[in-house]
PDB file of N, CA and C in Angstrom:
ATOM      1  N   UNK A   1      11.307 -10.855 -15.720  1.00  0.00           N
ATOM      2  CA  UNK A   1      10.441  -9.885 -15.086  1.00  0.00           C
ATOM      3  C   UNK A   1      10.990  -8.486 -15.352  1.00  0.00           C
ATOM      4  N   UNK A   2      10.548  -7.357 -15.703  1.00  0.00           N
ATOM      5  CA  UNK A   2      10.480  -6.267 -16.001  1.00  0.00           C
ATOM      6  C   UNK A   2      10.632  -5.483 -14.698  1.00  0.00           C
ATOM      7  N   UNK A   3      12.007  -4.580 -15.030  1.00  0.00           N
ATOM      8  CA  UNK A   3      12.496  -3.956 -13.917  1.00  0.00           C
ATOM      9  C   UNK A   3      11.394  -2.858 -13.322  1.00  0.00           C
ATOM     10  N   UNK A   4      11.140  -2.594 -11.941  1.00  0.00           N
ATOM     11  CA  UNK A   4      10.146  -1.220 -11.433  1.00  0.00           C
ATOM     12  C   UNK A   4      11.085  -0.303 -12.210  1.00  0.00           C
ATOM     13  N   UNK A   5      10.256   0.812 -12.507  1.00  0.00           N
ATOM     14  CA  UNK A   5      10.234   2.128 -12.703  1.00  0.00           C
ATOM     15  C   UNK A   5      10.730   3.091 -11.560  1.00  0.00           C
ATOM     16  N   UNK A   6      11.430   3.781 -11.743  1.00  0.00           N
ATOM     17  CA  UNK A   6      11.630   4.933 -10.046  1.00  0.00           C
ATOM     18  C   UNK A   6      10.228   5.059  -9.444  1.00  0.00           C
ATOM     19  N   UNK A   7       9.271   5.689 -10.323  1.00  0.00           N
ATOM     20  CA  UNK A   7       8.096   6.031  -9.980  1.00  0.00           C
ATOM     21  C   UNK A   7       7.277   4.889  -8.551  1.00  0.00           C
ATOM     22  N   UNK A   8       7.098   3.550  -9.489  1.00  0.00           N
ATOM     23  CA  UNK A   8       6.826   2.628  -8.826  1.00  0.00           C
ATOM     24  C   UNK A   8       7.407   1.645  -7.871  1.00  0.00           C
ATOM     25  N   UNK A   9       8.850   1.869  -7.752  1.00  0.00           N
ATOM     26  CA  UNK A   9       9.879   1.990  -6.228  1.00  0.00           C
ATOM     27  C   UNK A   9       9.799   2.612  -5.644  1.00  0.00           C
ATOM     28  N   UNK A  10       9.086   3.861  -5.635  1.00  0.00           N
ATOM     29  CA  UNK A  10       8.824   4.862  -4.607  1.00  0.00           C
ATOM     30  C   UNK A  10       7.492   4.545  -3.898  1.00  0.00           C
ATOM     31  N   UNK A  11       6.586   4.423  -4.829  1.00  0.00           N
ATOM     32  CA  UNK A  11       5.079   3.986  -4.326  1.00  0.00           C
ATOM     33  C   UNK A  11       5.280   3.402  -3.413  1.00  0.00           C
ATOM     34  N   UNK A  12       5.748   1.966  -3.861  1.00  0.00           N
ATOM     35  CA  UNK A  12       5.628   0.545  -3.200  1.00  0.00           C
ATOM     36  C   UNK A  12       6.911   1.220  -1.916  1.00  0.00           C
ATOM     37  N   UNK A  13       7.740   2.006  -1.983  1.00  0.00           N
ATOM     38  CA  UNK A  13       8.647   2.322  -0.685  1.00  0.00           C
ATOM     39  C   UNK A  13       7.785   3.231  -0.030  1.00  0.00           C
ATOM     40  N   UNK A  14       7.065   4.242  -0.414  1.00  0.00           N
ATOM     41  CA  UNK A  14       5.864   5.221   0.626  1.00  0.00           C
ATOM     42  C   UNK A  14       4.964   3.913   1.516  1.00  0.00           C
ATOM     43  N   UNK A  15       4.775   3.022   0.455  1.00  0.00           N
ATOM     44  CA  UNK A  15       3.231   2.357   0.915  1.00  0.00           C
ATOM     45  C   UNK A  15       4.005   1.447   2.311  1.00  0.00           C
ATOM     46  N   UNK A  16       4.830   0.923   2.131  1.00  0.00           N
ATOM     47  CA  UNK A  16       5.832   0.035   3.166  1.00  0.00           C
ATOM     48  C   UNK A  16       6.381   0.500   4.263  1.00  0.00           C
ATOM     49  N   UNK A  17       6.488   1.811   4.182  1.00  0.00           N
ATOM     50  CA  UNK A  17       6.905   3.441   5.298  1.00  0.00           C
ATOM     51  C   UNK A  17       6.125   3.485   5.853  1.00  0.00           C
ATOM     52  N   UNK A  18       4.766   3.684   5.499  1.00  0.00           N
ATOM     53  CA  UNK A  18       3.130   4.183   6.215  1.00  0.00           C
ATOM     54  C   UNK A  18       3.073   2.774   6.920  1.00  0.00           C
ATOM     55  N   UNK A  19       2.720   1.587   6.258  1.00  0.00           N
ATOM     56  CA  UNK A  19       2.578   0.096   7.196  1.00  0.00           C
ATOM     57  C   UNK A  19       3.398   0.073   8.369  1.00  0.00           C
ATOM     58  N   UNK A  20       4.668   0.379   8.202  1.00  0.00           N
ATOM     59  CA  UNK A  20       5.746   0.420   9.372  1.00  0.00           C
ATOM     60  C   UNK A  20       5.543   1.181  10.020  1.00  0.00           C
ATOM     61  N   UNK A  21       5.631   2.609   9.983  1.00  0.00           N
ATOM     62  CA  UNK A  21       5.641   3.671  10.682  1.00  0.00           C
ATOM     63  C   UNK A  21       3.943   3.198  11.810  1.00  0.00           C
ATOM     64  N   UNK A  22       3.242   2.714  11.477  1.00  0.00           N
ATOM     65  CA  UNK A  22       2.435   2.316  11.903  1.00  0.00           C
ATOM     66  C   UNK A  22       1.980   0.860  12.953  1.00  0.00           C
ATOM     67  N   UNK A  23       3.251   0.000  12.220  1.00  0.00           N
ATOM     68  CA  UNK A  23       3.229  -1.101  12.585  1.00  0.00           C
ATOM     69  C   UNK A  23       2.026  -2.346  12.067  1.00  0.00           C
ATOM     70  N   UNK A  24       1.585  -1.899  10.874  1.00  0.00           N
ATOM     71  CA  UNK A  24       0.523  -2.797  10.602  1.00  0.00           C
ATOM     72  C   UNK A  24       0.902  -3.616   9.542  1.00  0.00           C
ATOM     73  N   UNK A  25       0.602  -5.082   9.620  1.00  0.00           N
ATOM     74  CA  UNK A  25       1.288  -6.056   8.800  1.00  0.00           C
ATOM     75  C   UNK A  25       0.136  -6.383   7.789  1.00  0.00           C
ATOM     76  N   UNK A  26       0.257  -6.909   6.684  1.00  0.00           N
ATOM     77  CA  UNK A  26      -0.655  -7.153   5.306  1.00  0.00           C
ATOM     78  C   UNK A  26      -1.681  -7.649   5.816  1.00  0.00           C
ATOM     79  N   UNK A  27      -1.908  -8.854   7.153  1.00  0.00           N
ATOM     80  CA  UNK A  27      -3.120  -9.326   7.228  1.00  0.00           C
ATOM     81  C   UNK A  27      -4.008  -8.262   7.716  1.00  0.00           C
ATOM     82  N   UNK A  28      -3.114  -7.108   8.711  1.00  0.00           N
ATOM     83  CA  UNK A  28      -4.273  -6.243   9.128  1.00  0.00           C
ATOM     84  C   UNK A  28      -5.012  -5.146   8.298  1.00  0.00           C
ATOM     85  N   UNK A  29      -3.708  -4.815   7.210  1.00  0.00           N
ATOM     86  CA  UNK A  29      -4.201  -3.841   5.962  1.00  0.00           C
ATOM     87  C   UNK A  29      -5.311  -4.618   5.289  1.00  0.00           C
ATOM     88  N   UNK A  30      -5.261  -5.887   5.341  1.00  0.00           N
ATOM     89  CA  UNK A  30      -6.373  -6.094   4.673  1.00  0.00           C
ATOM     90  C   UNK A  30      -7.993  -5.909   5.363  1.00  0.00           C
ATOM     91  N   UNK A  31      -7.659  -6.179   6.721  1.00  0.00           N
ATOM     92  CA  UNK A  31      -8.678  -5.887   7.401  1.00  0.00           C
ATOM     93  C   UNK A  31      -9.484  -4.553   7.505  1.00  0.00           C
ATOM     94  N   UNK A  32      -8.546  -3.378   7.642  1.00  0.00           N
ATOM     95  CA  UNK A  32      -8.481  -1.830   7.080  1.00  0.00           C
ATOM     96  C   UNK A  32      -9.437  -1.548   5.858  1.00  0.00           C
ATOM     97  N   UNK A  33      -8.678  -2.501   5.269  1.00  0.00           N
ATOM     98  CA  UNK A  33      -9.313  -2.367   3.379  1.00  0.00           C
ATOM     99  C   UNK A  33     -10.930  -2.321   3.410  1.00  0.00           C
ATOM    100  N   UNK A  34     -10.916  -3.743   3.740  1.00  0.00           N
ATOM    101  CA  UNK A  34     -12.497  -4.346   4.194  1.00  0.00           C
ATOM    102  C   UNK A  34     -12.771  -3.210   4.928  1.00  0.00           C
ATOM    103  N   UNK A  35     -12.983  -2.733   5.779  1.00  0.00           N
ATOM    104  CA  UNK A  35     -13.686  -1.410   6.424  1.00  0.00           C
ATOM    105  C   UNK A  35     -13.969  -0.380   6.002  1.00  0.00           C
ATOM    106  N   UNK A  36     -13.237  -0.680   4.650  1.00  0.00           N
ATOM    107  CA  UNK A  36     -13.805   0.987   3.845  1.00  0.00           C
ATOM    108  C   UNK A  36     -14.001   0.492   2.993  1.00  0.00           C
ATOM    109  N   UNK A  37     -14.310  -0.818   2.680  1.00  0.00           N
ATOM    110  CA  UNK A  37     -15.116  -1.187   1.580  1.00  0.00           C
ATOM    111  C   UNK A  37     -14.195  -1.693   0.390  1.00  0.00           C
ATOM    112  N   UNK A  38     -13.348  -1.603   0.549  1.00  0.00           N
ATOM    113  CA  UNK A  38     -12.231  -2.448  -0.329  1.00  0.00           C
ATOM    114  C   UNK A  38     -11.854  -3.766  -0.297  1.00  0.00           C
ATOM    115  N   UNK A  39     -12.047  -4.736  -1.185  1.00  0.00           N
ATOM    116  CA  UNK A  39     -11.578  -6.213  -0.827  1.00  0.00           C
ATOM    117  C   UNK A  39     -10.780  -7.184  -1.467  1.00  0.00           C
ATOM    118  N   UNK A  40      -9.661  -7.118  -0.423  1.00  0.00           N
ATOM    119  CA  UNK A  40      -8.600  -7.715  -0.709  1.00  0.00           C
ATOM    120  C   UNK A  40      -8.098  -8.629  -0.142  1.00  0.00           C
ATOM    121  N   UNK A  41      -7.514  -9.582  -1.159  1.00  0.00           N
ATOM    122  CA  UNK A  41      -6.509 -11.225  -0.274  1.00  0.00           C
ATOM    123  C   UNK A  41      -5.418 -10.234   0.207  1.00  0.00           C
ATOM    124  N   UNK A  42      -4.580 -11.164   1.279  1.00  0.00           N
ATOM    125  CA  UNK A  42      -3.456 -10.858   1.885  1.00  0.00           C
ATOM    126  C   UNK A  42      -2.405 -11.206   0.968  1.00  0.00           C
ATOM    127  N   UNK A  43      -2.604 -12.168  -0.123  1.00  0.00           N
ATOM    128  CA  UNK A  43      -1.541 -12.700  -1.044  1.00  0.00           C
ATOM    129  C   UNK A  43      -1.885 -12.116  -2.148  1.00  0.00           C
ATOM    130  N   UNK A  44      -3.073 -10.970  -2.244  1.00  0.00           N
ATOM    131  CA  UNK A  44      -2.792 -10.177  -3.793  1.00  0.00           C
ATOM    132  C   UNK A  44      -2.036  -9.126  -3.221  1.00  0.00           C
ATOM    133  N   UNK A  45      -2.438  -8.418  -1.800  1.00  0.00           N
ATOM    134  CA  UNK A  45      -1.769  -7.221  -1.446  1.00  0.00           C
ATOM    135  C   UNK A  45      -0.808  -7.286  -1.479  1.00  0.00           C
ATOM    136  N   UNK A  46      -0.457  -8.752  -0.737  1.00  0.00           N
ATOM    137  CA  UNK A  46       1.746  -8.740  -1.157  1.00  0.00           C
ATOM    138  C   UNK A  46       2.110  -8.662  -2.171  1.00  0.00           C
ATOM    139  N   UNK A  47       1.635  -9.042  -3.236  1.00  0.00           N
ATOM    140  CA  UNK A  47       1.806  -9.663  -4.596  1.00  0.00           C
ATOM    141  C   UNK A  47       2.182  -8.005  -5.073  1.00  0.00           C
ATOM    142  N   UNK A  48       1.071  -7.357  -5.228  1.00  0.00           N
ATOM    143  CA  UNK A  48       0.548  -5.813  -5.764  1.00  0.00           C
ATOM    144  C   UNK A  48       1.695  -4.839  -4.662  1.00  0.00           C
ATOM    145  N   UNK A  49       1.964  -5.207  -3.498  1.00  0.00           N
ATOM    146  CA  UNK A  49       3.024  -4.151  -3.310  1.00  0.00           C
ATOM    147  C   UNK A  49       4.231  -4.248  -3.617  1.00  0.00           C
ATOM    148  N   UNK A  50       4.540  -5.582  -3.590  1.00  0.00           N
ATOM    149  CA  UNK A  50       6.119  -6.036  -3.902  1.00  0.00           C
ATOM    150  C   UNK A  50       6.328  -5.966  -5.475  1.00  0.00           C
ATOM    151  N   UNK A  51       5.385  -5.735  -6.248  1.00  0.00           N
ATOM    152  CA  UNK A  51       5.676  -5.446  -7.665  1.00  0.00           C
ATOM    153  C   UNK A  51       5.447  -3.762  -8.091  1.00  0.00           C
ATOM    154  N   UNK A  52       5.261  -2.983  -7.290  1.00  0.00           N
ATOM    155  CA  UNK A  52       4.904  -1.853  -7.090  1.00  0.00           C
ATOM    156  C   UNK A  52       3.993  -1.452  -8.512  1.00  0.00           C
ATOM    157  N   UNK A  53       2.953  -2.157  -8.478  1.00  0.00           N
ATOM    158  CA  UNK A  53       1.846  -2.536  -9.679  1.00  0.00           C
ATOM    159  C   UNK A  53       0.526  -2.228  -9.182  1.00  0.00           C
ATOM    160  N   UNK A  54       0.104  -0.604  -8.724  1.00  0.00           N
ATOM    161  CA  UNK A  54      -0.869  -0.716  -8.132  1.00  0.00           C
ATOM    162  C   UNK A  54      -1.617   0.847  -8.856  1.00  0.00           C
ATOM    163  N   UNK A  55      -2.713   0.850  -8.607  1.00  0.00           N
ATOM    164  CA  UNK A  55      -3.593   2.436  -9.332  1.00  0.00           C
ATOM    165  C   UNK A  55      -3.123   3.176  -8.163  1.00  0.00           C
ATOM    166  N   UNK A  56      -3.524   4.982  -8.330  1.00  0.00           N
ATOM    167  CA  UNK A  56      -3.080   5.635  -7.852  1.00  0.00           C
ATOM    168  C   UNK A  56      -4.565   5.919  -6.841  1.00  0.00           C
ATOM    169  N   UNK A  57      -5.600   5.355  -7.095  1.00  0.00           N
ATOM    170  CA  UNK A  57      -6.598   4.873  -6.388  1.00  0.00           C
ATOM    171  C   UNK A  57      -6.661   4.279  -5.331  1.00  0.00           C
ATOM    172  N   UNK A  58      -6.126   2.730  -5.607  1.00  0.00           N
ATOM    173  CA  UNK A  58      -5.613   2.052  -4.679  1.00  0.00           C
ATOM    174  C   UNK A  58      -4.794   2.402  -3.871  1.00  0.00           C
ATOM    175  N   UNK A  59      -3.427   3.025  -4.263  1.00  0.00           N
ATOM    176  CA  UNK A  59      -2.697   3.840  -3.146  1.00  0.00           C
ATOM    177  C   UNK A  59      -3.550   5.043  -2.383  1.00  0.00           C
ATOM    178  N   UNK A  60      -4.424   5.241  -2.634  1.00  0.00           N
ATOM    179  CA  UNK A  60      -4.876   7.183  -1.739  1.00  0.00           C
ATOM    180  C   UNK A  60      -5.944   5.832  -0.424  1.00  0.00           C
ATOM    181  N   UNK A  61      -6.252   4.942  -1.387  1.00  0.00           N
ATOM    182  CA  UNK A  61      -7.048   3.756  -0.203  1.00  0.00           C
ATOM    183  C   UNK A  61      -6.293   3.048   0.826  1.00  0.00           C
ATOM    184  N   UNK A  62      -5.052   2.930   0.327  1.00  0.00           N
ATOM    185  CA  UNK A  62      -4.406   2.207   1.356  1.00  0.00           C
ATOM    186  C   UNK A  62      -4.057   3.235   2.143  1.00  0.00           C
ATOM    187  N   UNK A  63      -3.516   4.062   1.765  1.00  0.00           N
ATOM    188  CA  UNK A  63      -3.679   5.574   2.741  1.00  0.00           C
ATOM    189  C   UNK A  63      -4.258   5.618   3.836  1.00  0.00           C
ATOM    190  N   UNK A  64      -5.676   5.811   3.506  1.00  0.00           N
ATOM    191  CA  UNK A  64      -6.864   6.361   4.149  1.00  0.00           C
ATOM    192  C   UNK A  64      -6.875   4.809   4.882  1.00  0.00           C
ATOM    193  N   UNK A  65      -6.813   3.561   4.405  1.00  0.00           N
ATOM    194  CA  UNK A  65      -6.960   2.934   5.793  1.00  0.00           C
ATOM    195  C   UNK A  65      -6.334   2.531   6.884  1.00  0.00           C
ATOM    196  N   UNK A  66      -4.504   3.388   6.592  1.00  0.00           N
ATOM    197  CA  UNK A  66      -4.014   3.435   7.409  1.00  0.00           C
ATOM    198  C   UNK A  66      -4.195   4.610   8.290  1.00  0.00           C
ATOM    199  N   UNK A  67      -4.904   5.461   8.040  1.00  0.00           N
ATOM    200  CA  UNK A  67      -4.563   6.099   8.969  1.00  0.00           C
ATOM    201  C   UNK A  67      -3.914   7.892   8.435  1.00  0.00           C
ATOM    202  N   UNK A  68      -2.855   7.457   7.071  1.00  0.00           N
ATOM    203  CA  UNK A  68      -2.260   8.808   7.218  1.00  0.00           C
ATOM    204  C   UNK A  68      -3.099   9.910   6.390  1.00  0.00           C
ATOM    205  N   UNK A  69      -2.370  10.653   7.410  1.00  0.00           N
ATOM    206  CA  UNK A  69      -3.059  12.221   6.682  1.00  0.00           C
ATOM    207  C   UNK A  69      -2.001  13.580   6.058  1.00  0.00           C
ATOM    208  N   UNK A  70      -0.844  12.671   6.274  1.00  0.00           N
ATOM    209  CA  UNK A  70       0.080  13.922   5.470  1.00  0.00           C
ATOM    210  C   UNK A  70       1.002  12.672   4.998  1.00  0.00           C
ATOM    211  N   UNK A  71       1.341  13.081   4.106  1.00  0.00           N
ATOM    212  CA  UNK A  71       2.631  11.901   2.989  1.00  0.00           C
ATOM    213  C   UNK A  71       3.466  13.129   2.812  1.00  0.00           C
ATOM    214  N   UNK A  72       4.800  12.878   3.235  1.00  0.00           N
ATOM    215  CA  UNK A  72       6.254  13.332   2.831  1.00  0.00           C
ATOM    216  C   UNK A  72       6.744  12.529   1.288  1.00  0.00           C
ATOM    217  N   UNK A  73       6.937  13.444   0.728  1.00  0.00           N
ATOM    218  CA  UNK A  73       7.856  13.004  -0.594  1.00  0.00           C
ATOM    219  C   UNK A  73       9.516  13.481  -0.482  1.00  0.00           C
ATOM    220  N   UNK A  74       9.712  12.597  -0.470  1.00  0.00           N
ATOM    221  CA  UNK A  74      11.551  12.754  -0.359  1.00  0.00           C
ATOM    222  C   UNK A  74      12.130  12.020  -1.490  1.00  0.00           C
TER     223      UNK A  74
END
């Protein structure tokens, strides 16, 4: 398997920050998803975050169905 990129260790570490900081676990992000019209298994979302293998689309969506409205880059 092909090592992440910094780039895409960061993603997949923002996207895992926002879930926590929030407290929402994959089954409910998926539920989120579905509400704005996005549709996703709970076992692709794990799949797609833990490989930090995702569009920059998909990340501004998972965003928006959590909830955040300001992202810190550190």
């Amino acid at each position: 398997m092909p090592e992440l990129t910094e780039w895409e260790t960061q993603a997949k570490g923002l996207l895992r920050a926002e879930m926590a900081r929030r407290s929402v676990t994959y089954a409910q992000l998926v539920e989120r998803l579905a509400a704005i019209g996005v549709q996703e298994d709970e076992r692709n979302l794990r799949n797609k975050v833990a490989r930090g293998k995702f569009t920059a689309a998909f990340f501004l969506q998972c965003l928006s169905a959590l909830g955040t409205q300001r992202l810190e880059l550190t």
